[in-house]
N, C-alpha and C. Protein backbone atom coordinates (compact mmCIF):
# COMPACT_ATOMS: atom_id res chain seq x y z
N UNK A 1 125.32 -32.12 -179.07
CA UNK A 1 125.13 -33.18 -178.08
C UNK A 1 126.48 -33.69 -177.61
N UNK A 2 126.74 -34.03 -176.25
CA UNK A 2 127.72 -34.49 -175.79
C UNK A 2 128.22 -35.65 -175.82
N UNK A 3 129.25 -36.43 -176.25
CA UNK A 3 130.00 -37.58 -176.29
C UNK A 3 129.56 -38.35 -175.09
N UNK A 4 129.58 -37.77 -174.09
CA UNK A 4 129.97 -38.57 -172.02
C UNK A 4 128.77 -37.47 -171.61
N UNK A 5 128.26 -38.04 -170.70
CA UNK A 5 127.80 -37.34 -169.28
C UNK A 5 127.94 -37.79 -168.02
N UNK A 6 128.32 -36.80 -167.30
CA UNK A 6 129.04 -37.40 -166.06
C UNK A 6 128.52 -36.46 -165.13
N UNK A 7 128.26 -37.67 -164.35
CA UNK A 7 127.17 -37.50 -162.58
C UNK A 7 128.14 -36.99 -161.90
N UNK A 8 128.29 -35.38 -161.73
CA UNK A 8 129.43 -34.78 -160.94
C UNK A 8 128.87 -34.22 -159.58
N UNK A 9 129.50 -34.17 -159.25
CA UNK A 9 129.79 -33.86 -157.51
C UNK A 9 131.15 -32.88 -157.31
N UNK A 10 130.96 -31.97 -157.74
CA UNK A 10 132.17 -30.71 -157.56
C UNK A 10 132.99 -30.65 -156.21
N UNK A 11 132.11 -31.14 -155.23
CA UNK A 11 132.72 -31.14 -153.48
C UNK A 11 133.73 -32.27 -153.73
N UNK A 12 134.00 -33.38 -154.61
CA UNK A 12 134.46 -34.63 -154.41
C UNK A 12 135.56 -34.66 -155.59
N UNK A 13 137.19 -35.05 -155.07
CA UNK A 13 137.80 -35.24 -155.84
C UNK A 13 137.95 -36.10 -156.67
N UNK A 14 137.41 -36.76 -156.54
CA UNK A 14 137.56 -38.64 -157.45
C UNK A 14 137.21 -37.66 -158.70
N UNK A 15 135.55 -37.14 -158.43
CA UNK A 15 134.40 -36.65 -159.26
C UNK A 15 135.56 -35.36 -160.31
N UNK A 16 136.19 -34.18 -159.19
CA UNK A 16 136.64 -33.26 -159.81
C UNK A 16 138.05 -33.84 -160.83
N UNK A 17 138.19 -35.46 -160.13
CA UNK A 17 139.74 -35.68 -161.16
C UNK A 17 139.11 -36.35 -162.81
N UNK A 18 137.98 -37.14 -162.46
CA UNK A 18 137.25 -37.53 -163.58
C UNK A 18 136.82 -36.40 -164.64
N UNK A 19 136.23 -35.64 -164.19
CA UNK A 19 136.29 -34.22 -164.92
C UNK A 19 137.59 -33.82 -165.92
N UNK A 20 138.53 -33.82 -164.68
CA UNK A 20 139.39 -33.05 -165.37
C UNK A 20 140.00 -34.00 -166.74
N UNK A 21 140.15 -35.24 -166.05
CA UNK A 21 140.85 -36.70 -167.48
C UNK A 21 139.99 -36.44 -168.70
N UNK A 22 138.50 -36.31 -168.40
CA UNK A 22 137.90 -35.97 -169.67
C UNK A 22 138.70 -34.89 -170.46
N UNK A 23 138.85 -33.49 -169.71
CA UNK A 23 138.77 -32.33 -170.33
C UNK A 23 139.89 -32.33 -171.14
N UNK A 24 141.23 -33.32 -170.25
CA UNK A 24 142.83 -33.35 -170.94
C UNK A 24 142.20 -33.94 -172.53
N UNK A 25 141.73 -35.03 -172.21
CA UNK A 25 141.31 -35.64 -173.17
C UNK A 25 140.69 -35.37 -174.40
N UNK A 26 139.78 -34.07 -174.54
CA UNK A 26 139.07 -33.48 -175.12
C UNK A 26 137.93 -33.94 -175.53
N UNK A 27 137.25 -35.00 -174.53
CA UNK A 27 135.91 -35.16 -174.55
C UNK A 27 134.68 -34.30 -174.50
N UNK A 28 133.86 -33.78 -175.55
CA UNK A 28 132.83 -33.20 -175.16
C UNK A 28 131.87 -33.55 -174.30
N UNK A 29 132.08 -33.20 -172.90
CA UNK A 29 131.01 -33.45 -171.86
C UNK A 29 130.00 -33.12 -171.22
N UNK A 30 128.87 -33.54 -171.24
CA UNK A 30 127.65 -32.45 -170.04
C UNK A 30 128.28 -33.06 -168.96
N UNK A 31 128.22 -31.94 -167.95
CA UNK A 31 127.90 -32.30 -166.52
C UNK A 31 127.30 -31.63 -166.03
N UNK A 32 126.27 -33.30 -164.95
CA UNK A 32 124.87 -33.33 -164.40
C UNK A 32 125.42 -33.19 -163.44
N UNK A 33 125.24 -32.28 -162.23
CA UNK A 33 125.48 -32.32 -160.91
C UNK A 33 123.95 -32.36 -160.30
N UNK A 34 124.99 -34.08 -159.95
CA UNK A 34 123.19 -34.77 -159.47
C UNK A 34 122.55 -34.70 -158.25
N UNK A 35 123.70 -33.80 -157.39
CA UNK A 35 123.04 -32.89 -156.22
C UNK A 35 121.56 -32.03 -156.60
N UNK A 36 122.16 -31.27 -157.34
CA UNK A 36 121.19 -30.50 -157.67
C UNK A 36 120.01 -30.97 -158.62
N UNK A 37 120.08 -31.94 -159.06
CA UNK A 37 119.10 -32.45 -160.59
C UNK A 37 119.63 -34.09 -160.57
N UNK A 38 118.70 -34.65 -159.40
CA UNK A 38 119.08 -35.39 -158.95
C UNK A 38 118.54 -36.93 -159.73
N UNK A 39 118.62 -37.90 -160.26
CA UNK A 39 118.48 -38.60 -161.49
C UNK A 39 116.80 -39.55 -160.79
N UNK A 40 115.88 -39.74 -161.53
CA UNK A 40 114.77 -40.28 -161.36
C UNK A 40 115.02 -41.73 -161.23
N UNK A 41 113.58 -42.79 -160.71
CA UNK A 41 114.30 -44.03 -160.99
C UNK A 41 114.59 -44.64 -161.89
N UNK A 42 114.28 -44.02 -162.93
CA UNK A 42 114.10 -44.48 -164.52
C UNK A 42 115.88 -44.40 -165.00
N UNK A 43 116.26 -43.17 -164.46
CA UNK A 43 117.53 -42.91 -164.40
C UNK A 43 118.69 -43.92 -164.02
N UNK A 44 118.20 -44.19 -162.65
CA UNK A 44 118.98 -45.18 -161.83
C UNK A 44 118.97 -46.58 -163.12
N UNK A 45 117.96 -46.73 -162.90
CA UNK A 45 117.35 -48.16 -163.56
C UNK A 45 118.50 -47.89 -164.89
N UNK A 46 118.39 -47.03 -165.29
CA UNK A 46 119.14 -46.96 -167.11
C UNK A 46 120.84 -46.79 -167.13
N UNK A 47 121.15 -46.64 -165.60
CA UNK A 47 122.36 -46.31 -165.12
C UNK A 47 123.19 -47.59 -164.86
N UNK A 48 122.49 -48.25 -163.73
CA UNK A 48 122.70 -50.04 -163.74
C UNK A 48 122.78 -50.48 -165.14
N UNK A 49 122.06 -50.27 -165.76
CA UNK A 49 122.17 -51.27 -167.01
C UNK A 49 122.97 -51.29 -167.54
N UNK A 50 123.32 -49.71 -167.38
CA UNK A 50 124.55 -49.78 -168.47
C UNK A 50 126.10 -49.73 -167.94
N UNK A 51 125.80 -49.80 -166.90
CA UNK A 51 126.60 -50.57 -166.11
C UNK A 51 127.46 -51.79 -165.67
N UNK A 52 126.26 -52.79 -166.32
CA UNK A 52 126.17 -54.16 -166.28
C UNK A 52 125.84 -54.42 -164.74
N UNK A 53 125.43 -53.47 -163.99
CA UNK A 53 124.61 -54.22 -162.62
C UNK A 53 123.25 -54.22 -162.44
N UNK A 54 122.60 -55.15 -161.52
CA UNK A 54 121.73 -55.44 -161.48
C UNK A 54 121.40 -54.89 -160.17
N UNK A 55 122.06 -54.54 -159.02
CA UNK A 55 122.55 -54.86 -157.62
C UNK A 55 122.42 -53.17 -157.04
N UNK A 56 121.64 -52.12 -156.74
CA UNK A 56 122.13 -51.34 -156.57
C UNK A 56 123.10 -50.40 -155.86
N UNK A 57 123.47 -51.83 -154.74
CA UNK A 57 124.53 -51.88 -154.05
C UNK A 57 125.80 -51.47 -154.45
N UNK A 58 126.02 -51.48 -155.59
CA UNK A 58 127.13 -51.53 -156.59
C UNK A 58 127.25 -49.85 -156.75
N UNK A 59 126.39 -49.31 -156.16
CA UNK A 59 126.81 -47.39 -156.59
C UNK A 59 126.27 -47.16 -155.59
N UNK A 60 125.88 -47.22 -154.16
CA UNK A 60 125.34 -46.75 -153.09
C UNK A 60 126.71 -46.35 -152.11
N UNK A 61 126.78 -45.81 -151.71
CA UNK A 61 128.03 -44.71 -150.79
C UNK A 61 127.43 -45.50 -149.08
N UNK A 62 127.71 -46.16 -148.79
CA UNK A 62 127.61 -46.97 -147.45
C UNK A 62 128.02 -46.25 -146.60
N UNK A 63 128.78 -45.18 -146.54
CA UNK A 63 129.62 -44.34 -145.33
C UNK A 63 128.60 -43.21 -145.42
N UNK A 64 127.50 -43.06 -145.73
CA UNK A 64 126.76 -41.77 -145.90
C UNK A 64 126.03 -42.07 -144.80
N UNK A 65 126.17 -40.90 -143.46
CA UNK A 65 125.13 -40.89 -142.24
C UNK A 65 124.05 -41.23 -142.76
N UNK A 66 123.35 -40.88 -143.93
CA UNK A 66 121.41 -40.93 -144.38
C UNK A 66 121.39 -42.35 -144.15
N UNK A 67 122.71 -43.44 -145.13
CA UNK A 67 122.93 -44.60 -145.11
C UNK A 67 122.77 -45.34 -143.75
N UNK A 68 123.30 -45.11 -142.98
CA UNK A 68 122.82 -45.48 -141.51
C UNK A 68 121.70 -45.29 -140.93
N UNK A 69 121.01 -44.17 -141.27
CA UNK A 69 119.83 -43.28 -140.33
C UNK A 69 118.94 -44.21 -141.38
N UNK A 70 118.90 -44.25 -142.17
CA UNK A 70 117.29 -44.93 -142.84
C UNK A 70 117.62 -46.22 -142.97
N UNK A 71 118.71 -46.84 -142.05
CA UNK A 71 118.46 -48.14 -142.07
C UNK A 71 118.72 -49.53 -143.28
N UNK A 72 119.64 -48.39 -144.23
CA UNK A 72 119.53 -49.28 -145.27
C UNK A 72 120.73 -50.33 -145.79
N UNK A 73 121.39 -51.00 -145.03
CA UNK A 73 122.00 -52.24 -144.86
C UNK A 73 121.08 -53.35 -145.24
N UNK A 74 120.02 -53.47 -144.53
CA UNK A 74 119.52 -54.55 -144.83
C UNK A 74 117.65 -54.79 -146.13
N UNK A 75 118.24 -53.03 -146.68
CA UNK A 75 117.23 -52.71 -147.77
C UNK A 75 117.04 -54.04 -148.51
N UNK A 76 115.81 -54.02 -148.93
CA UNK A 76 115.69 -54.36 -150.51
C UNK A 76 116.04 -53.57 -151.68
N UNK A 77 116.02 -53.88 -152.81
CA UNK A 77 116.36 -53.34 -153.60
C UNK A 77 115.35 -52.39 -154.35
N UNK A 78 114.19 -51.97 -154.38
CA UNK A 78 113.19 -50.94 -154.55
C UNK A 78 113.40 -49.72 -152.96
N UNK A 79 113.32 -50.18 -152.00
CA UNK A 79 113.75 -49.41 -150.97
C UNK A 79 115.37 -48.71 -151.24
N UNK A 80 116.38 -49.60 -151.69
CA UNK A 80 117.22 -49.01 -152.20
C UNK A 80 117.48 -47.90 -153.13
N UNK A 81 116.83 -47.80 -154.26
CA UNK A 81 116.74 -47.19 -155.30
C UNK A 81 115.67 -46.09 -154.88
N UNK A 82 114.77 -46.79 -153.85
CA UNK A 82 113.89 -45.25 -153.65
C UNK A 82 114.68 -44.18 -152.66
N UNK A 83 115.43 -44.70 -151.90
CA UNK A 83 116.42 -44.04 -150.85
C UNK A 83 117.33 -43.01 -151.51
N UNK A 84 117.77 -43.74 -152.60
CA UNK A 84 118.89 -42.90 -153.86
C UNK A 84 118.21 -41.56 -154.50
N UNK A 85 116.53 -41.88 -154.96
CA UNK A 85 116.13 -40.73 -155.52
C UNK A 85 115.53 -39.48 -154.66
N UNK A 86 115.38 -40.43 -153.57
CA UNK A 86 115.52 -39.27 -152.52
C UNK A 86 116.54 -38.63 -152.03
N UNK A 87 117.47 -39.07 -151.70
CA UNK A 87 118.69 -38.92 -151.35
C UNK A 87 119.91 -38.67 -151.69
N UNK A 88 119.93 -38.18 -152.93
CA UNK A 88 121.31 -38.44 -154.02
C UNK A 88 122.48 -38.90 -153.71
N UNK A 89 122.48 -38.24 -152.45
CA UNK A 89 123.44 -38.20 -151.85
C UNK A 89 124.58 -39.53 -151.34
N UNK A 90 123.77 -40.32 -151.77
CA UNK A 90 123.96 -42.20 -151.34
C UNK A 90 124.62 -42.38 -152.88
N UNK A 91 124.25 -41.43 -153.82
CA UNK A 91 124.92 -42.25 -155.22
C UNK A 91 126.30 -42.39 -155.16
N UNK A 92 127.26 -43.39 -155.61
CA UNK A 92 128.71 -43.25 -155.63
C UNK A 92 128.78 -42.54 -157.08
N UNK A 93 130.17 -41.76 -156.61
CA UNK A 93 130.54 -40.90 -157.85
C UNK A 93 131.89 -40.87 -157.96
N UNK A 94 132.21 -40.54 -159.59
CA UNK A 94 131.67 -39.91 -160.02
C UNK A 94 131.15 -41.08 -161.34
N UNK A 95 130.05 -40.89 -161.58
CA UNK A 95 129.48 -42.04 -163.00
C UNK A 95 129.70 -41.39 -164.05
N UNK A 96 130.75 -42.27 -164.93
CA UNK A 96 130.58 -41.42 -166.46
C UNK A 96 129.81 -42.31 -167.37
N UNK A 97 129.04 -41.92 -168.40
CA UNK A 97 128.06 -42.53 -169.37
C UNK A 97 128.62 -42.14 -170.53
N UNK A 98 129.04 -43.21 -171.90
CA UNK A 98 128.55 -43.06 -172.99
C UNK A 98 128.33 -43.84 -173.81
N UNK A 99 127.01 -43.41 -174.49
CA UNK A 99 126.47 -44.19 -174.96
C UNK A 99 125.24 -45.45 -174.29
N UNK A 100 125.55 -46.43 -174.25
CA UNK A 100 124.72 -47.60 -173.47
C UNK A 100 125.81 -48.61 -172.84
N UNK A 101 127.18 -47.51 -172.34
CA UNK A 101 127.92 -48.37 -171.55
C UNK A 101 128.29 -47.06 -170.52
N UNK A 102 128.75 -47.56 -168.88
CA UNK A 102 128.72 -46.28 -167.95
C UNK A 102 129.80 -46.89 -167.05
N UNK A 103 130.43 -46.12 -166.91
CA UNK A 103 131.52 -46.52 -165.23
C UNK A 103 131.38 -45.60 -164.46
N UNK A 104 132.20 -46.34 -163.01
CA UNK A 104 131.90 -45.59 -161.27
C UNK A 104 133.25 -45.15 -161.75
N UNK A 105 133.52 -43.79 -161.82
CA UNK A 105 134.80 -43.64 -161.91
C UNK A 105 136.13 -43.54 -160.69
N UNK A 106 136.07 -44.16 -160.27
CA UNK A 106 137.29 -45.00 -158.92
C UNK A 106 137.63 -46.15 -159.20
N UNK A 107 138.60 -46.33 -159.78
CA UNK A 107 139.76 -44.93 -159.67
C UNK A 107 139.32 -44.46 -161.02
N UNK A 108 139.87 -43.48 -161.06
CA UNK A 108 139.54 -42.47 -161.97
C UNK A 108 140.28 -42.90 -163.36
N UNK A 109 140.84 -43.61 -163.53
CA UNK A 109 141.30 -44.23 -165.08
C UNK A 109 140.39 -44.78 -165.10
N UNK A 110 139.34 -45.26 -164.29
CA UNK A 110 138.51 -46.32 -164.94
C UNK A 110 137.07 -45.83 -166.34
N UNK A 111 137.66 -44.10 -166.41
CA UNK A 111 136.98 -43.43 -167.13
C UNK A 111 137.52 -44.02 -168.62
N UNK A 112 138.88 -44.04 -168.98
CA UNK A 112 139.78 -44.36 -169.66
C UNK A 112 138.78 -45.46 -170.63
N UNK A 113 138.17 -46.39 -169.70
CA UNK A 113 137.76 -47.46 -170.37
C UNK A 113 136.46 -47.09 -171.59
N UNK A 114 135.96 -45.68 -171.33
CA UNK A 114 135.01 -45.48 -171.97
C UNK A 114 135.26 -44.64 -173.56
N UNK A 115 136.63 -44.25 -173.10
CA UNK A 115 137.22 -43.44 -174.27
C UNK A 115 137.61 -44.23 -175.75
């Protein structure tokens, strides 16, 4: 079982530098590329928490065309989170998890904090 799991996005450098700080590091890591295996709301929900947000504003990618096209500036927050599991693509990345504590890794030391 892995130490960290981290919500990667291979297209994205933040995502590919977080990766790599782990690997210097010698963290045993899964990585979920949540493009492809994209996290449920149960997910989201367990992601915030351990997060310490409540807000899902706090990991939503605002510059994402979908972000504009479905209107979601002035979401609620269930419309939010349903937009995300549809959409992955709205998640900010890259998220590292361990344990029952998680960071947005930007900047990318902010992985540091989990080590």
């Amino acid at each position: 079982m892995s130490d960290v799991t981290l919500w990667h996005n291979p297209r994205c450098t933040k995502s590919r530098q977080a990766l790599a700080l782990l690997e210097e590091e010698g963290v045993d890591t899964e990585v979920v590329r949540y493009l492809d295996t994209p996290p449920d709301r149960a997910g989201l929900e367990a992601v915030l928490a351990k997060l310490g947000v409540e807000d899902p504003r706090a990991i939503v990618r605002k510059g994402e065309k979908v972000y504009r096209e479905l209107g979601l500036a002035d979401a609620d927050r269930d419309a939010l989170l349903d937009a995300m599991v549809a959409h992955p693509i709205l998640i900010e990345r890259p998220i590292v998890i361990k344990g029952d504590r998680a960071v947005v890794g930007r900047p990318t030391e902010a992985v540091l904090e989990l080590l």
